[in-house]
C-alpha atoms as a PDB file:
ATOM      1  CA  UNK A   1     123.889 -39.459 -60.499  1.00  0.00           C
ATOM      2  CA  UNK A   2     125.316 -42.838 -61.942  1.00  0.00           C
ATOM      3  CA  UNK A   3     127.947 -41.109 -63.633  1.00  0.00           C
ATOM      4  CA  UNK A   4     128.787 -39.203 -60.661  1.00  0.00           C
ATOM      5  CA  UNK A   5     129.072 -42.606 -58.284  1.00  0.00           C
ATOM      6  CA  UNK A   6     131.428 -43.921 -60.581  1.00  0.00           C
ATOM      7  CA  UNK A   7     133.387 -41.234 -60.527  1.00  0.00           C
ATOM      8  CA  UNK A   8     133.233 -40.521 -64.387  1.00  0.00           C
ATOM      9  CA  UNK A   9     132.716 -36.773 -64.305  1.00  0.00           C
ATOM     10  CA  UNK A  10     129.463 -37.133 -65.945  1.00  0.00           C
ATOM     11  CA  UNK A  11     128.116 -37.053 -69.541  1.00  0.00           C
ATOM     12  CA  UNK A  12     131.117 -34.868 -70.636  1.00  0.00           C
ATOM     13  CA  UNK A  13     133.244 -38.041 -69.367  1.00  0.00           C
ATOM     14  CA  UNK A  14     131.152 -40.787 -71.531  1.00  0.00           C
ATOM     15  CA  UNK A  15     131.374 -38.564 -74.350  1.00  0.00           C
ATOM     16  CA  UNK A  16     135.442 -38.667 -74.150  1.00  0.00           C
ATOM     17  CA  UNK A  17     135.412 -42.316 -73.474  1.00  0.00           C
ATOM     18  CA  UNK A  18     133.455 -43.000 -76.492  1.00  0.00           C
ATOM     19  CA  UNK A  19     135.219 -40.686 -78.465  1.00  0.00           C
ATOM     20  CA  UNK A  20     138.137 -42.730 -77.315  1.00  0.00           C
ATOM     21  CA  UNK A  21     136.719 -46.124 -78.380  1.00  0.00           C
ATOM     22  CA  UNK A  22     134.869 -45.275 -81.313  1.00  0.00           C
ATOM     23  CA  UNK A  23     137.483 -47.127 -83.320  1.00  0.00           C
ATOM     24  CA  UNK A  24     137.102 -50.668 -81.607  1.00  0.00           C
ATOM     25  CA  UNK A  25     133.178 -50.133 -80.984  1.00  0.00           C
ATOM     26  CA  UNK A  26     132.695 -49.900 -84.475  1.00  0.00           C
ATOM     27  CA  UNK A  27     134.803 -52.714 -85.724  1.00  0.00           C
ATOM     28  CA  UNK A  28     133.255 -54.922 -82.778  1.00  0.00           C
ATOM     29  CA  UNK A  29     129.439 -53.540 -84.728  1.00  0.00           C
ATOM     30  CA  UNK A  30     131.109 -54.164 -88.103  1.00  0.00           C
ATOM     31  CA  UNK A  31     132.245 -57.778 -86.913  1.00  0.00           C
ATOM     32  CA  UNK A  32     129.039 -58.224 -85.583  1.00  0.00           C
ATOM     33  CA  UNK A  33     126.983 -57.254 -88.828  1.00  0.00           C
ATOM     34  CA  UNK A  34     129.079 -59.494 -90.843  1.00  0.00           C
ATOM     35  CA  UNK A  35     128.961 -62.244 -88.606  1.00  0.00           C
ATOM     36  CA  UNK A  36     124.918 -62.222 -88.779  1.00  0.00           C
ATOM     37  CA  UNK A  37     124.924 -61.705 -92.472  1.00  0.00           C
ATOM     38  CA  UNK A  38     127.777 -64.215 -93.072  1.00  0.00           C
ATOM     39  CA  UNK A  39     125.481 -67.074 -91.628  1.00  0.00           C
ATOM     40  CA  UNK A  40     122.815 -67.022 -94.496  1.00  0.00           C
ATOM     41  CA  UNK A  41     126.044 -68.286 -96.374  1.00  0.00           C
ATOM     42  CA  UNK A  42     127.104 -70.659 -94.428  1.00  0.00           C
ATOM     43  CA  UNK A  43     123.759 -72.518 -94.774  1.00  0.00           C
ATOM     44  CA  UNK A  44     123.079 -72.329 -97.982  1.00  0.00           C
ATOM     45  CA  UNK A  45     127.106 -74.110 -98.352  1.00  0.00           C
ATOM     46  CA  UNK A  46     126.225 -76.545 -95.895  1.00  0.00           C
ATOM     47  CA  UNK A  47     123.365 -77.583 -97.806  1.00  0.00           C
ATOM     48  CA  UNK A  48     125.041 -77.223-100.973  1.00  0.00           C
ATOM     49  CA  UNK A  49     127.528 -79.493 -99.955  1.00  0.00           C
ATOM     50  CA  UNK A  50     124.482 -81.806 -98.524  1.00  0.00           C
ATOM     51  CA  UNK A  51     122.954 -82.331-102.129  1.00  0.00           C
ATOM     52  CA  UNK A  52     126.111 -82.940-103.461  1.00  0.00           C
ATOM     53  CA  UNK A  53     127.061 -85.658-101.401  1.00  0.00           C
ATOM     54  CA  UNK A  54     123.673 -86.864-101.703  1.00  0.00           C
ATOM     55  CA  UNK A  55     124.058 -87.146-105.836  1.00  0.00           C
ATOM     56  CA  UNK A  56     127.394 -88.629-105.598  1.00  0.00           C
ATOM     57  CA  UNK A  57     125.791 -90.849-103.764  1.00  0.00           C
ATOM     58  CA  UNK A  58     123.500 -91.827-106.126  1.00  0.00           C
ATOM     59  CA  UNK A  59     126.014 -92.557-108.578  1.00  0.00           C
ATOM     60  CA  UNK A  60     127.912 -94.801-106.265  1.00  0.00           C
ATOM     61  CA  UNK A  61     125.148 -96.672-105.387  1.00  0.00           C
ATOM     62  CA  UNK A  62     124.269 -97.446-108.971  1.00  0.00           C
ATOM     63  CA  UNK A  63     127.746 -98.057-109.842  1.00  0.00           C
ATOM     64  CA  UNK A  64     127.823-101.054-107.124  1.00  0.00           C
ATOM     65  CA  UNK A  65     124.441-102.297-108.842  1.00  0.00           C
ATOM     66  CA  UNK A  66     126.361-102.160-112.238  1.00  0.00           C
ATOM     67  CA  UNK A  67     129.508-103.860-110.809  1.00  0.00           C
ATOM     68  CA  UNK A  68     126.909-106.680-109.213  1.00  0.00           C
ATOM     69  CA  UNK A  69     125.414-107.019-112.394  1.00  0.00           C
ATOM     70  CA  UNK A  70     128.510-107.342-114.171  1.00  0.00           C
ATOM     71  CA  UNK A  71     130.445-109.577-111.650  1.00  0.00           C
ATOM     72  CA  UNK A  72     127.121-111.894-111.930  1.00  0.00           C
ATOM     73  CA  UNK A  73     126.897-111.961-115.514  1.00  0.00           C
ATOM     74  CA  UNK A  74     130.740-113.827-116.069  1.00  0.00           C
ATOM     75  CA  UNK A  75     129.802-116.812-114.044  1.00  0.00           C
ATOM     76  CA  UNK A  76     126.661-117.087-116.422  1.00  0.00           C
ATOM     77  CA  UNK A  77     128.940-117.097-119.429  1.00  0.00           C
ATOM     78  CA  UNK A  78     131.319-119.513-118.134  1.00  0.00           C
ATOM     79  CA  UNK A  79     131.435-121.326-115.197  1.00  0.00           C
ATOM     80  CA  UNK A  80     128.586-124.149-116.307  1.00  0.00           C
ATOM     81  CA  UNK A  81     131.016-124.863-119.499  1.00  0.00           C
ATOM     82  CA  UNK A  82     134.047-124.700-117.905  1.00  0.00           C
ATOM     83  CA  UNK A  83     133.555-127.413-115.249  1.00  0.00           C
ATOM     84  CA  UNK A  84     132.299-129.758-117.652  1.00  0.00           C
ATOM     85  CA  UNK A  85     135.523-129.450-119.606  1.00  0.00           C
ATOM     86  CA  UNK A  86     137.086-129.888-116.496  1.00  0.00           C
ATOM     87  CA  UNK A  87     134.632-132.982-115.300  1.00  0.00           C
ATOM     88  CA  UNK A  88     135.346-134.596-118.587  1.00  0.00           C
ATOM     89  CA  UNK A  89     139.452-134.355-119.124  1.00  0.00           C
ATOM     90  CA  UNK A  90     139.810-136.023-115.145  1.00  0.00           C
ATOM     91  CA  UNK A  91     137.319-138.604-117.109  1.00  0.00           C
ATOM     92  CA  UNK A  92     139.233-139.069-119.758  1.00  0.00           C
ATOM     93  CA  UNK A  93     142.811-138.942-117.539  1.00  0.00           C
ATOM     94  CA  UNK A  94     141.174-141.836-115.392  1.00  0.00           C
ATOM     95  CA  UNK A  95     139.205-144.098-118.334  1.00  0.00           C
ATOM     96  CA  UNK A  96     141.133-142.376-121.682  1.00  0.00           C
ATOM     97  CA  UNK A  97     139.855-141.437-124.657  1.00  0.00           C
ATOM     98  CA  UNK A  98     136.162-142.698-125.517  1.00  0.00           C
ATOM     99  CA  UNK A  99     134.631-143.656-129.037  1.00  0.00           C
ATOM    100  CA  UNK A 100     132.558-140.199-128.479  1.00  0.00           C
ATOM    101  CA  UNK A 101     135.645-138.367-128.147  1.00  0.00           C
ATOM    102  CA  UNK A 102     135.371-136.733-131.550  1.00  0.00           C
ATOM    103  CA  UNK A 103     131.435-135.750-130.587  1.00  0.00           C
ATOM    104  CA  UNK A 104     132.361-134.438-127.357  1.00  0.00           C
ATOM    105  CA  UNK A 105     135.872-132.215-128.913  1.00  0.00           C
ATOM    106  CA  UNK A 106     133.061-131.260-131.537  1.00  0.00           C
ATOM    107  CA  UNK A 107     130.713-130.210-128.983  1.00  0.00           C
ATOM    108  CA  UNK A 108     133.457-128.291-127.124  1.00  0.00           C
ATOM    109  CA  UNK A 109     134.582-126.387-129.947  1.00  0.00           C
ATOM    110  CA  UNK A 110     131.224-125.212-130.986  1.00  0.00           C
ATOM    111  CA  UNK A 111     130.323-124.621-127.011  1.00  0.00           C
ATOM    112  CA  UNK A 112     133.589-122.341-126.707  1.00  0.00           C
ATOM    113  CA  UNK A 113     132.991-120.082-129.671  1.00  0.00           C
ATOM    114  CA  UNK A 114     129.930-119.368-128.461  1.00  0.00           C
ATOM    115  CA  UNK A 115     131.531-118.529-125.144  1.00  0.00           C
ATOM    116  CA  UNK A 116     134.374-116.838-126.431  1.00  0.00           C
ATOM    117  CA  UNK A 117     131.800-114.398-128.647  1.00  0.00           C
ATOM    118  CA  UNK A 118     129.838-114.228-125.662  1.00  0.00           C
ATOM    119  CA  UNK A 119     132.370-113.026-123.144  1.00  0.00           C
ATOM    120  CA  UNK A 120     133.970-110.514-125.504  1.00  0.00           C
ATOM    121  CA  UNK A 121     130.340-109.046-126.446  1.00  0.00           C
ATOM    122  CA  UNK A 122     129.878-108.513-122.857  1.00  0.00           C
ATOM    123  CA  UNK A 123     133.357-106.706-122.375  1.00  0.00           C
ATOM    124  CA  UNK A 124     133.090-104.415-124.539  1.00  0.00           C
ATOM    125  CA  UNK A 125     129.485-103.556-123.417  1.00  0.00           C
ATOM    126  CA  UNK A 126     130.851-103.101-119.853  1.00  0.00           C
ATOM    127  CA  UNK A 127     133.161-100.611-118.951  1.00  0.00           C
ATOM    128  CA  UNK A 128     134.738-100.869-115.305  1.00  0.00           C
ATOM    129  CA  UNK A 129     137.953 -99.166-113.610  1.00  0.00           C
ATOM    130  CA  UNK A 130     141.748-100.309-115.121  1.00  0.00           C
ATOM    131  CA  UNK A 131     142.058-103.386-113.028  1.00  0.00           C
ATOM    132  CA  UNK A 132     139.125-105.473-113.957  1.00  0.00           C
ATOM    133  CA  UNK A 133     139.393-104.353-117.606  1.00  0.00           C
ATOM    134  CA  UNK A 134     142.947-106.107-117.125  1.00  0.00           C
ATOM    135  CA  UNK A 135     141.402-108.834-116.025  1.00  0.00           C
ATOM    136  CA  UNK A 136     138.481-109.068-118.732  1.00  0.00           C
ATOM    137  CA  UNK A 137     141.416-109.079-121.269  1.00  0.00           C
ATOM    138  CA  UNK A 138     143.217-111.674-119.311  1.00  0.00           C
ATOM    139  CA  UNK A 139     140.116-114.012-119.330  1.00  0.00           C
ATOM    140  CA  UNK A 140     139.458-112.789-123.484  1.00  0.00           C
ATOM    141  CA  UNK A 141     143.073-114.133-124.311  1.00  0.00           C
ATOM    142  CA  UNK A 142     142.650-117.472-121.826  1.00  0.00           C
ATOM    143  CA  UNK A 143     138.923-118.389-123.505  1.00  0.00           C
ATOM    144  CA  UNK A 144     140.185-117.724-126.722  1.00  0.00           C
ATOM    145  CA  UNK A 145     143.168-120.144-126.215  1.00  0.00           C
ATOM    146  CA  UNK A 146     141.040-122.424-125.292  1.00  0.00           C
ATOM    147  CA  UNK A 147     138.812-122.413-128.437  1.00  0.00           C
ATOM    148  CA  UNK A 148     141.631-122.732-130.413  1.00  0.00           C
ATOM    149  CA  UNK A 149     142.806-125.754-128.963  1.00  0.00           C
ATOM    150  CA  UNK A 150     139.844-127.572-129.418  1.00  0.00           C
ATOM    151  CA  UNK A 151     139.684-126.173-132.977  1.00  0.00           C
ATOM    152  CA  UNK A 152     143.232-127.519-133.932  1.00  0.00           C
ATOM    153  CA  UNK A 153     141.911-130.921-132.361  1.00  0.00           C
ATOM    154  CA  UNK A 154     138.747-131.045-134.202  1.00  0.00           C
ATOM    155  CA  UNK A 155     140.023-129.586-137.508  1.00  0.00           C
ATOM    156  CA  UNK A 156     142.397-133.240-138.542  1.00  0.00           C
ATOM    157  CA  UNK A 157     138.906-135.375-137.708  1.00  0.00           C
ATOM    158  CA  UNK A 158     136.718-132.581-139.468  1.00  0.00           C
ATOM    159  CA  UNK A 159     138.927-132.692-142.832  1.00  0.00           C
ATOM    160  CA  UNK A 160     139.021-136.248-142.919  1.00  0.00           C
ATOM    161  CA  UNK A 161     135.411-135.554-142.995  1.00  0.00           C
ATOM    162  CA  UNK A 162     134.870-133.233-145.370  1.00  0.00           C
ATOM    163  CA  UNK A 163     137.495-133.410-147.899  1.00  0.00           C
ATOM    164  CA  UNK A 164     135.657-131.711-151.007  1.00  0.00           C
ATOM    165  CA  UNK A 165     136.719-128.250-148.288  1.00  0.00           C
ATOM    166  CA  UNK A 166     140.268-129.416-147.782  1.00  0.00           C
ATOM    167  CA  UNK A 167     141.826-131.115-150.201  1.00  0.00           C
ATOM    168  CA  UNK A 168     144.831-131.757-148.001  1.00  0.00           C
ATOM    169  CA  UNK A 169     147.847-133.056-149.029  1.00  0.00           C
ATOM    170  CA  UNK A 170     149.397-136.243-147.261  1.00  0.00           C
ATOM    171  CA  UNK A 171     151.536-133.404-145.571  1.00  0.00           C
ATOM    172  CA  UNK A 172     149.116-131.297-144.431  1.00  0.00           C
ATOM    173  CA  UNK A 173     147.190-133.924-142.670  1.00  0.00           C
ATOM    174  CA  UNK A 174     150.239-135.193-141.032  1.00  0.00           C
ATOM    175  CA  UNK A 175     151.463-131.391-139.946  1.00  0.00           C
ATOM    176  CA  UNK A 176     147.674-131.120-138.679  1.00  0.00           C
ATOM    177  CA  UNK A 177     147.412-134.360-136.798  1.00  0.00           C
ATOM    178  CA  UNK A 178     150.876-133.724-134.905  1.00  0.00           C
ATOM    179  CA  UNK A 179     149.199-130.143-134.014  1.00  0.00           C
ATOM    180  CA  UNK A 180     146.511-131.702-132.744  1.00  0.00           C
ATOM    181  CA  UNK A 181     148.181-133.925-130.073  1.00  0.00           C
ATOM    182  CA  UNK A 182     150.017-131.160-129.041  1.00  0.00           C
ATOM    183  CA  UNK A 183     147.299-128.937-128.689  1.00  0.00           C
ATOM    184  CA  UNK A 184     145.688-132.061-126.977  1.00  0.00           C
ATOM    185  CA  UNK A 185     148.015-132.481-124.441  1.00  0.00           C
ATOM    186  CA  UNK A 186     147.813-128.776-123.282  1.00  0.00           C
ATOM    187  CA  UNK A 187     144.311-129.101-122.506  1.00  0.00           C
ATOM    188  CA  UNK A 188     144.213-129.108-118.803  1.00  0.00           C
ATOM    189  CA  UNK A 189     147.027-126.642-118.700  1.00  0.00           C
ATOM    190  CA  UNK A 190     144.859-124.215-121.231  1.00  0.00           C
ATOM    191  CA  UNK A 191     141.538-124.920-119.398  1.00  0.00           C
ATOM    192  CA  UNK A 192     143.624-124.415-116.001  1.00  0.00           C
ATOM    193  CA  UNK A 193     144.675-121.043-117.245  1.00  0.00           C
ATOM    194  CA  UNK A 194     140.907-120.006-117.947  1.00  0.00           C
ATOM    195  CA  UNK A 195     139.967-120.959-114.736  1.00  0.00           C
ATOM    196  CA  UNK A 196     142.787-119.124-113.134  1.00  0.00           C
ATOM    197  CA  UNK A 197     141.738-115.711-114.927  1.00  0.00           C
ATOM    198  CA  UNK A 198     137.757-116.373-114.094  1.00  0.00           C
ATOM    199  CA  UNK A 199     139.126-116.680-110.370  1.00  0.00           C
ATOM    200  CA  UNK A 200     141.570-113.473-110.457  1.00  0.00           C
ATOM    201  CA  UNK A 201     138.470-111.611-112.430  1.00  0.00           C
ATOM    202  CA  UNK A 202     135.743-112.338-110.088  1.00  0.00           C
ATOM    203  CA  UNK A 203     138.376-111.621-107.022  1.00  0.00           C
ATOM    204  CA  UNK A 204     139.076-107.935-108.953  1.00  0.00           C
ATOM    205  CA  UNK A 205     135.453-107.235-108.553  1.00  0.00           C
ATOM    206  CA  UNK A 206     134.964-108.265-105.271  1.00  0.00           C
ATOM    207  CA  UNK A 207     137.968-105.912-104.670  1.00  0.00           C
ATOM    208  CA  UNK A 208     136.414-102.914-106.627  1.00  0.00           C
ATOM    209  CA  UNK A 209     132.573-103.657-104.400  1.00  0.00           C
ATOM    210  CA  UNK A 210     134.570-103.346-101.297  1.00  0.00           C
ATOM    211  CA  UNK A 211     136.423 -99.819-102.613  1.00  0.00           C
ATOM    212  CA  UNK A 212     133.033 -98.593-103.595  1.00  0.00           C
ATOM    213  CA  UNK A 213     131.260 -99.716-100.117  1.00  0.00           C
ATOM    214  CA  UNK A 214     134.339 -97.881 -97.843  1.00  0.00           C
ATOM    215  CA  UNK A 215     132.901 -94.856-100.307  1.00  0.00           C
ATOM    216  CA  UNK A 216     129.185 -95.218 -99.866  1.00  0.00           C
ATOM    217  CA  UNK A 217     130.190 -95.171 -95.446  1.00  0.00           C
ATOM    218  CA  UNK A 218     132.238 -92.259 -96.109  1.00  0.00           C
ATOM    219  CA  UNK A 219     129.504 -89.968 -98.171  1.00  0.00           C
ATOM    220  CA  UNK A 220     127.326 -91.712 -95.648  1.00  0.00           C
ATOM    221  CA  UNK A 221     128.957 -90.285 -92.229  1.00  0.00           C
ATOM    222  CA  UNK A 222     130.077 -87.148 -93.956  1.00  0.00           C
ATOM    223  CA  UNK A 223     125.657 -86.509 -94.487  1.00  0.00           C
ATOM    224  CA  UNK A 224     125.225 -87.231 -91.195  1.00  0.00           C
ATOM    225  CA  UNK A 225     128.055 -84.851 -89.667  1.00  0.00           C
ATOM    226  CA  UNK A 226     127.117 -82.012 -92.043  1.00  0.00           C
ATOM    227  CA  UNK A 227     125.171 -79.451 -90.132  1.00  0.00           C
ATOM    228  CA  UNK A 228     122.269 -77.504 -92.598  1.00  0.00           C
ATOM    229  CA  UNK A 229     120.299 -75.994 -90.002  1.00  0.00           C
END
């Protein structure tokens, strides 16, 4: 009867029609069939991709506690020394030289080989991206100019001192003494330069935190786009 009111000439007619579009009924099934089997998939990629981002997360979050660590650790080494050289050479530029002046070049010497070994210890314990290690090897060159300055001052007082380890000639001392007020009067220049490399250093790691933050918000918006249902 329904075939009849549409005018299709009955089951004879359906059977042409399908016979007709077999082909595109059973893609449009195949599609179908793949389409419901294909979405297992996509899950399981979704999530895949999910725990991914979630361990690379991990690993940038612990590299930003390393860098913190790190970036914290170079004040400790240096900054406290530093300023007192710094403090104490506007002294002397204002009141000159004091009778403790050999003490306190002494005192310096000792103070930056133990911050030179110090620093260098720590940089080669740390290992960060191209740029900082620049600047770590900037800042080993400036501290270690530095200690040698104050050792070529001290060393003229210290043989004078101790002359059963020197045994100087009259030529030595003099060649020593004229190094030692030129390596005097480079002082604030040399302890300029340290400071100059601490400041560029500690400005390359705030650069690197901010790199690894823009990271952390990316993995961070990408987790909560990501669709694992």
């Amino acid at each position: 009867m329904i075939c009849r009111a549409f005018g299709w000439g009955g089951w004879s007619a359906i059977a042409v029609w399908l016979n007709q579009w077999q082909t595109m009924i059973t893609g449009g099934l195949a599609l179908l069939a793949a389409f419901i089997a294909v979405r297992p998939v996509y899950r399981q990629l979704a999530l895949m991709r999910a725990q991914n981002s979630v361990m690379v997360r991990g690993t940038v979050v612990e590299m930003i506690r390393q860098l913190d660590a790190d970036s914290a650790r170079v004040p400790e080494i240096i900054r406290k020394p530093l300023a007192e050289v710094h403090s104490s050479l506007q002294y002397f530029e204002a009141h000159g030289r004091q009778p403790s002046h050999f003490a306190w070049i002494d005192d310096q010497t000792q103070t930056f080989g133990r911050v030179s070994t110090a620093f260098l210890a720590f940089s080669l314990a740390s290992y960060d991206v191209e740029t900082i290690e620049g600047k770590k090897h900037v800042m080993s060159e400036a501290l270690g100019a530095l200690y040698n300055a104050f050792w070529t001052i001290h060393l003229p007082e210290y043989a004078d001192r101790s002359p059963e380890d020197f045994n100087w000639s009259d030529e030595q001392s003099a060649a020593a003494l004229k190094d030692a007020n030129k390596a005097e009067a480079t002082l604030p220049y040399v302890a300029g330069k340290v400071s100059a490399a601490f400041r560029d250093l500690d400005a390359a790691y705030d650069y690197q935190r901010a790199v690894l933050l823009r990271r952390l918000r990316k993995i961070d918006d990408s987790l909560l786009t990501q669709d694992v249902a």
